[in-house]
PDB file of N, CA and C in Angstrom:
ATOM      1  N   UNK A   1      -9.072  -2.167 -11.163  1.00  0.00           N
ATOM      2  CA  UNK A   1      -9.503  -1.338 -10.062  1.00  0.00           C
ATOM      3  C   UNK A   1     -10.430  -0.255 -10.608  1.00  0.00           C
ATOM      4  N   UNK A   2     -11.255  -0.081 -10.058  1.00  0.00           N
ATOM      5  CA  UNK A   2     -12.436   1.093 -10.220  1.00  0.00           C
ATOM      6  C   UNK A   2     -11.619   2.695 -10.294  1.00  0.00           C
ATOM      7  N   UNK A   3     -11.980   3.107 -11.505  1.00  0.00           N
ATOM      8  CA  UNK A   3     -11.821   4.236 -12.293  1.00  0.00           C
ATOM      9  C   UNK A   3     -11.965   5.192 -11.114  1.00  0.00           C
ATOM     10  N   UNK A   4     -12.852   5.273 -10.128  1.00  0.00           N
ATOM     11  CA  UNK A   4     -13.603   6.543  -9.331  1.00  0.00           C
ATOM     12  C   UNK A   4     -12.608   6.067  -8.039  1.00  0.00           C
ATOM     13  N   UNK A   5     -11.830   5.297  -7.564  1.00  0.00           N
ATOM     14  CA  UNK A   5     -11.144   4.505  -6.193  1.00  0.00           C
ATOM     15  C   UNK A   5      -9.654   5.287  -6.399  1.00  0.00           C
ATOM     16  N   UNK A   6      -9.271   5.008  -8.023  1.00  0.00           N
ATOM     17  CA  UNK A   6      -7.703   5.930  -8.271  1.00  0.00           C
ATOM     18  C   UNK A   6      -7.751   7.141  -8.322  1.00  0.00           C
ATOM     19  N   UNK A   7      -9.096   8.165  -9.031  1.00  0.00           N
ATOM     20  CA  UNK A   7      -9.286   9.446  -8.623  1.00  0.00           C
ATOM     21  C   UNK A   7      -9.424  10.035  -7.334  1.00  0.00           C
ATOM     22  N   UNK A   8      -9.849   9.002  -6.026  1.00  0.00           N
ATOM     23  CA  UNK A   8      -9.847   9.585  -4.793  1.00  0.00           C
ATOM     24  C   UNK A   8      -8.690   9.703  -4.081  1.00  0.00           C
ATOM     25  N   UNK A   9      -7.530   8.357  -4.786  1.00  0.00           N
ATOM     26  CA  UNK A   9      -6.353   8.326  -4.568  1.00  0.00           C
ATOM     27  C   UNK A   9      -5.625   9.108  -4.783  1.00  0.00           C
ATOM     28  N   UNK A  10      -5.590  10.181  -6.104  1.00  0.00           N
ATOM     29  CA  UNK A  10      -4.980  11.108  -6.309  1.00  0.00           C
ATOM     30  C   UNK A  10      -5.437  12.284  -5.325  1.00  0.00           C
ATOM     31  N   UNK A  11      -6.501  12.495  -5.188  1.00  0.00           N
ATOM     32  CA  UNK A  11      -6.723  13.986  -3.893  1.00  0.00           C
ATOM     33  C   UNK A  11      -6.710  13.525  -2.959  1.00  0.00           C
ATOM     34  N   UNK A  12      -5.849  12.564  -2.247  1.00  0.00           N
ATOM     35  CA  UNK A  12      -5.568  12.868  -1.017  1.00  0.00           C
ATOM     36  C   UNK A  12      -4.652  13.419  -0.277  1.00  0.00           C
ATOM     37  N   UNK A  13      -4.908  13.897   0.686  1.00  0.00           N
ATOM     38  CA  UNK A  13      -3.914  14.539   1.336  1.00  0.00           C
ATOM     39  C   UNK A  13      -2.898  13.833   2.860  1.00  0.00           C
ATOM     40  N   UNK A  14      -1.907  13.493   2.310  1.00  0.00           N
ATOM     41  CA  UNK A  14      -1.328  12.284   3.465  1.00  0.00           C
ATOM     42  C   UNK A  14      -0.327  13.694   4.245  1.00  0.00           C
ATOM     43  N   UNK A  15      -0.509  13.051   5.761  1.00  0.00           N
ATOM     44  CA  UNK A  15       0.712  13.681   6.143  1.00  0.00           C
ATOM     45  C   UNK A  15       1.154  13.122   7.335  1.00  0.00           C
ATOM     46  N   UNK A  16       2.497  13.440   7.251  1.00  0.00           N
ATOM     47  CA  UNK A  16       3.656  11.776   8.255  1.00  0.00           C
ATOM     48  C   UNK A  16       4.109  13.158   8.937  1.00  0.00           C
ATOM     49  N   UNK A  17       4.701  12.285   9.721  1.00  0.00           N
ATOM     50  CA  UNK A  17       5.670  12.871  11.126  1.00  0.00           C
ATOM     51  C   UNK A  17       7.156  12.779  10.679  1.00  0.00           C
ATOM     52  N   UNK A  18       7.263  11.977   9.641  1.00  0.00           N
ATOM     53  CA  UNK A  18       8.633  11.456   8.959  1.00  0.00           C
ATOM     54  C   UNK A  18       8.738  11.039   7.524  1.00  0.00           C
ATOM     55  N   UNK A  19       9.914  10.938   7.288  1.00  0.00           N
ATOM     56  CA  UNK A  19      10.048  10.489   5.359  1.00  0.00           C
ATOM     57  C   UNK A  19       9.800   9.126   5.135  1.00  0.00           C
ATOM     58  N   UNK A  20       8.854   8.696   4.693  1.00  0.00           N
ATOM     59  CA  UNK A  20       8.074   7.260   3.908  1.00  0.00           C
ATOM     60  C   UNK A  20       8.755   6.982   2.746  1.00  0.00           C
ATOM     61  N   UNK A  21       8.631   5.819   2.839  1.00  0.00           N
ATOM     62  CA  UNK A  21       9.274   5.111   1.544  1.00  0.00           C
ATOM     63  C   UNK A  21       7.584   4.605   0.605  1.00  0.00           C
ATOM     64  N   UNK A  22       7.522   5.115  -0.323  1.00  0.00           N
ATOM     65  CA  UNK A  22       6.568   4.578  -1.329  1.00  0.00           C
ATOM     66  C   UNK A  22       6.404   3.676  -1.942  1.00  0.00           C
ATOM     67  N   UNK A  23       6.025   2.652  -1.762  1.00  0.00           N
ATOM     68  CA  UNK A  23       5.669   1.612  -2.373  1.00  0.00           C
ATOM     69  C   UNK A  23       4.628   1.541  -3.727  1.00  0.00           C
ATOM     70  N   UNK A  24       5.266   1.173  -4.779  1.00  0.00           N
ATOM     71  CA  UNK A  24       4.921   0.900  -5.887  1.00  0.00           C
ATOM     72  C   UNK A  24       4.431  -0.309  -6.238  1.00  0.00           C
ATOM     73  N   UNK A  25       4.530  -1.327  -5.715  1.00  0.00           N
ATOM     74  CA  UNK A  25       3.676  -2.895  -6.140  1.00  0.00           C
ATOM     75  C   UNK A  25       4.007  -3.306  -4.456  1.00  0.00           C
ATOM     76  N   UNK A  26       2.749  -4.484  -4.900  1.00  0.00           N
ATOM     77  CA  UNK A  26       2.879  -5.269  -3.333  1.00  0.00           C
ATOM     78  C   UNK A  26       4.506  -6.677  -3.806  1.00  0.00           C
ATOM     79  N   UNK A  27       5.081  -6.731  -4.741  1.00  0.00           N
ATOM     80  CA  UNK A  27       6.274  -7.435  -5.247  1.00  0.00           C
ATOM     81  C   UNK A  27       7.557  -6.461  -4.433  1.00  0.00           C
ATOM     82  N   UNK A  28       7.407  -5.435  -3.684  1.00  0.00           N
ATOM     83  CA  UNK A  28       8.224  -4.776  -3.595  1.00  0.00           C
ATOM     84  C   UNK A  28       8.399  -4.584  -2.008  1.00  0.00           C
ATOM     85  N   UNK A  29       7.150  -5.616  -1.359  1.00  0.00           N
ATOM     86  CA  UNK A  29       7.648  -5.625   0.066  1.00  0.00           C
ATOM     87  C   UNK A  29       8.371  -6.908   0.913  1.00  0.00           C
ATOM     88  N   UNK A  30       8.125  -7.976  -0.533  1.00  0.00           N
ATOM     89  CA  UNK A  30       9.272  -8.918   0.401  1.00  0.00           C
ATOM     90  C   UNK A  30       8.086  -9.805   1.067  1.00  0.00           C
ATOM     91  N   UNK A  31       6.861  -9.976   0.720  1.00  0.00           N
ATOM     92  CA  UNK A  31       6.015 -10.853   1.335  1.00  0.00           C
ATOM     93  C   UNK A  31       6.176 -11.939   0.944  1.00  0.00           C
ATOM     94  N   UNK A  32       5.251 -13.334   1.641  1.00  0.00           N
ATOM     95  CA  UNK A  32       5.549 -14.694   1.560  1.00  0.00           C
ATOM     96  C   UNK A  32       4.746 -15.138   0.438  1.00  0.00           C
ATOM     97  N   UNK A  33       5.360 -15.785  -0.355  1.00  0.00           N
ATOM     98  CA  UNK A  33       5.140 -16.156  -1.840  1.00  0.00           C
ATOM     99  C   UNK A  33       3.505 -16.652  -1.851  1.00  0.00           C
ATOM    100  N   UNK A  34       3.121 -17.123  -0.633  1.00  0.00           N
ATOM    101  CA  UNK A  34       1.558 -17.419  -0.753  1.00  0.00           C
ATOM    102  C   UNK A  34       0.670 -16.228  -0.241  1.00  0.00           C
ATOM    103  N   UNK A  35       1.396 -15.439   0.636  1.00  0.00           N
ATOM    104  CA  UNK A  35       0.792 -13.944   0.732  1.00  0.00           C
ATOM    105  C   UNK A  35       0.223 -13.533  -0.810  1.00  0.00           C
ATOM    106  N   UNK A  36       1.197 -13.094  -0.947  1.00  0.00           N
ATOM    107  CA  UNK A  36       1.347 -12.506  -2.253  1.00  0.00           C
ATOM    108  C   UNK A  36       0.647 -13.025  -3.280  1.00  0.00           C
ATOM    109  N   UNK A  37       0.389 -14.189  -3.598  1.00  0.00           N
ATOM    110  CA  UNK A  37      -0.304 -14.858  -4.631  1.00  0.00           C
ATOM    111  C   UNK A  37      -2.159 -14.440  -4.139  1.00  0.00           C
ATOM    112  N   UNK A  38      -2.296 -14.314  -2.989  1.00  0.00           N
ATOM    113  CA  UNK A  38      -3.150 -15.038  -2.651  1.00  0.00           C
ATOM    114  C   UNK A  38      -4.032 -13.111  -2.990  1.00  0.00           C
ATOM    115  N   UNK A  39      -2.890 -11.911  -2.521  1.00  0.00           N
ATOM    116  CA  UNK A  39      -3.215 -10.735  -2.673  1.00  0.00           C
ATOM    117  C   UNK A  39      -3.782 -10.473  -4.650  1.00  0.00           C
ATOM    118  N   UNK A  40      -2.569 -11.109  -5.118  1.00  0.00           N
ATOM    119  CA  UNK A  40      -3.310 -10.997  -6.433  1.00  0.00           C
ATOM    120  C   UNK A  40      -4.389 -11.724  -6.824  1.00  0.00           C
ATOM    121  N   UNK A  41      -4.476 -12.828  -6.488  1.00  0.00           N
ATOM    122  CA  UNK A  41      -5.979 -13.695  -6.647  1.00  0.00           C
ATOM    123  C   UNK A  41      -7.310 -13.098  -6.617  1.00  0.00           C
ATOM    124  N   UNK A  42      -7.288 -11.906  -5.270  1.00  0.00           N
ATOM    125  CA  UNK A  42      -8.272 -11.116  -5.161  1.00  0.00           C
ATOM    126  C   UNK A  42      -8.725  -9.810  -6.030  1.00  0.00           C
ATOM    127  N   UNK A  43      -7.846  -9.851  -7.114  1.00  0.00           N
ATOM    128  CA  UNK A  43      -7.650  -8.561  -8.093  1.00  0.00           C
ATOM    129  C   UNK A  43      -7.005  -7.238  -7.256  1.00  0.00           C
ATOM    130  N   UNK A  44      -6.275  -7.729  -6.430  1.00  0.00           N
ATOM    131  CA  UNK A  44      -5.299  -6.088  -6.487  1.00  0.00           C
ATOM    132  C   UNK A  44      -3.993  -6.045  -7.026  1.00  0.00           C
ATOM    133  N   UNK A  45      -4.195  -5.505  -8.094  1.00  0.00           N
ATOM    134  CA  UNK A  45      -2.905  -4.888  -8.942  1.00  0.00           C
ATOM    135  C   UNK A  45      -1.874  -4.341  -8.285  1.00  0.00           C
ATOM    136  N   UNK A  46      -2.295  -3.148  -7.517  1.00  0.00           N
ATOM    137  CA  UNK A  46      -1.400  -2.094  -7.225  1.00  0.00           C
ATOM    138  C   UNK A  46      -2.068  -1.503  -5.832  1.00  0.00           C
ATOM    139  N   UNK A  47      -1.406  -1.383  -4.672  1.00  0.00           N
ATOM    140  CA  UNK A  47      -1.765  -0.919  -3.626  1.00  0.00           C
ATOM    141  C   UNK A  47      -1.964   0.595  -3.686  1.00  0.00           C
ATOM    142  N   UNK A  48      -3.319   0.653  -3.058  1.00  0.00           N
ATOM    143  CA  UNK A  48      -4.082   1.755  -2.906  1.00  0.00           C
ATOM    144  C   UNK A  48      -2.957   2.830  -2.375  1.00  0.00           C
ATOM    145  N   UNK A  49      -2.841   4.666  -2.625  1.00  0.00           N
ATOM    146  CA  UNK A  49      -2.571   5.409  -1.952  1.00  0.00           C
ATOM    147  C   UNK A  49      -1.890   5.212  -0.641  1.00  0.00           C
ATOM    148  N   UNK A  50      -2.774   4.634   0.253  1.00  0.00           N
ATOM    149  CA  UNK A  50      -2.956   4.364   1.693  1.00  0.00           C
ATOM    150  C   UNK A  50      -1.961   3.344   2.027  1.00  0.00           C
ATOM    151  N   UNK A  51      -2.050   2.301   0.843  1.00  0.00           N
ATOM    152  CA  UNK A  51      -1.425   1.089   1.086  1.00  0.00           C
ATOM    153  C   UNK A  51      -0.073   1.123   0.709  1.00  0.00           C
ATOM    154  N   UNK A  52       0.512   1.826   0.040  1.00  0.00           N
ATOM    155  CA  UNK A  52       1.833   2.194  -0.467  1.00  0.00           C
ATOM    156  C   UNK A  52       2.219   2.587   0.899  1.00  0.00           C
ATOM    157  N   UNK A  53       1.591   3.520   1.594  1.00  0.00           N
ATOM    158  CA  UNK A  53       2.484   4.574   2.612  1.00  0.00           C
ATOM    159  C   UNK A  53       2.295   3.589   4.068  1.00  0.00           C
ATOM    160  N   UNK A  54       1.849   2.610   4.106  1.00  0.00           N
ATOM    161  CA  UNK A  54       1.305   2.185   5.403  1.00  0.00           C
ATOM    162  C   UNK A  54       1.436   0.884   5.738  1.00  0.00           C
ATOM    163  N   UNK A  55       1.880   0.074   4.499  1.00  0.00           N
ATOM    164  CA  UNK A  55       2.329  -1.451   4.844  1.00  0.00           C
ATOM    165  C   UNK A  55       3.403  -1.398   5.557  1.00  0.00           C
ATOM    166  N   UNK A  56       4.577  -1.128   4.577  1.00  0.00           N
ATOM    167  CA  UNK A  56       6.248  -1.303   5.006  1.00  0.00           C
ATOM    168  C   UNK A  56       6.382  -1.067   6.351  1.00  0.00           C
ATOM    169  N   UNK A  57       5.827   0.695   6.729  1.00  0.00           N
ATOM    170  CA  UNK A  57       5.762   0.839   7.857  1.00  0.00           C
ATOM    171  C   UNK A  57       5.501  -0.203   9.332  1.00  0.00           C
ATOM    172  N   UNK A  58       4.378  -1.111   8.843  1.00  0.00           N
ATOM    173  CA  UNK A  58       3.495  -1.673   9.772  1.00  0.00           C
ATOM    174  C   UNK A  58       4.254  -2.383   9.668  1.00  0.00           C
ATOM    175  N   UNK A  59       4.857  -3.589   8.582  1.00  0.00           N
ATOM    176  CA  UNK A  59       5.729  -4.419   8.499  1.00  0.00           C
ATOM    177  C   UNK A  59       7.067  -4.150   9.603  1.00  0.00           C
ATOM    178  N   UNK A  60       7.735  -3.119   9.817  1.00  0.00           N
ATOM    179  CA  UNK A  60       8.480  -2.904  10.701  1.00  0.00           C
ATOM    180  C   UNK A  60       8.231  -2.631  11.863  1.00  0.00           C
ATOM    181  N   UNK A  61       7.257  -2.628  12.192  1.00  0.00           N
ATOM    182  CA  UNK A  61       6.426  -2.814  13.071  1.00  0.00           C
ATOM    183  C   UNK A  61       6.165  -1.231  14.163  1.00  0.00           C
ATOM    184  N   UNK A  62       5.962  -0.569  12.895  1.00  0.00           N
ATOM    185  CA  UNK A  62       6.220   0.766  13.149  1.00  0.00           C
ATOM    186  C   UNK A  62       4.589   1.116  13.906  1.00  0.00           C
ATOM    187  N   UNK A  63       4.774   2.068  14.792  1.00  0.00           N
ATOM    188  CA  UNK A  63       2.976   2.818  14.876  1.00  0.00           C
ATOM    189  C   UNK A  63       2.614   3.171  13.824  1.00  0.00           C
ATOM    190  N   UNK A  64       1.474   2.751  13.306  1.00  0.00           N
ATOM    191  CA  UNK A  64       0.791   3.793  12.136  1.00  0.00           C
ATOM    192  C   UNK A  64      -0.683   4.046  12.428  1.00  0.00           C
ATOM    193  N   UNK A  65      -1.118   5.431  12.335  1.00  0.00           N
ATOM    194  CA  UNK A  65      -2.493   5.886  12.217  1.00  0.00           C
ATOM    195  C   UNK A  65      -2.825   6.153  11.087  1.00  0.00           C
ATOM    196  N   UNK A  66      -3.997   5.228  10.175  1.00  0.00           N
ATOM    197  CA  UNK A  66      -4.693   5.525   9.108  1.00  0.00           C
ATOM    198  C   UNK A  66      -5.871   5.955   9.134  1.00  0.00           C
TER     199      UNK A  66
END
């Protein structure tokens, strides 16, 4: 992942209505084994900032505004 994409990741400023669970790898949401393969195929390592705080959510089929 681009050097200048994880520095924007670090200054951002997120803010919820409620307590988020953080997601640390996309291995950690329980997706379908060809999901998942198919996410790393494309070179993403590690979900973006955004993507940590905003999958699970959506997965539960929660409202989310990004």
């Amino acid at each position: 992942m681009d050097s200048t994409l994880l520095d924007a990741d670090a200054e951002m400023v997120i803010d919820t209505s409620e307590k988020i669970q953080i997601i640390n790898s996309f291995d950690e949401l329980g997706l379908n084994e060809q999901l998942l393969r198919g996410v790393y195929a494309y070179g993403f390592d590690k979900p973006s900032a955004v993507q940590q705080r905003a999958i699970l959510p959506i997965l539960k089929k929660r409202d989310v505004i990004v």
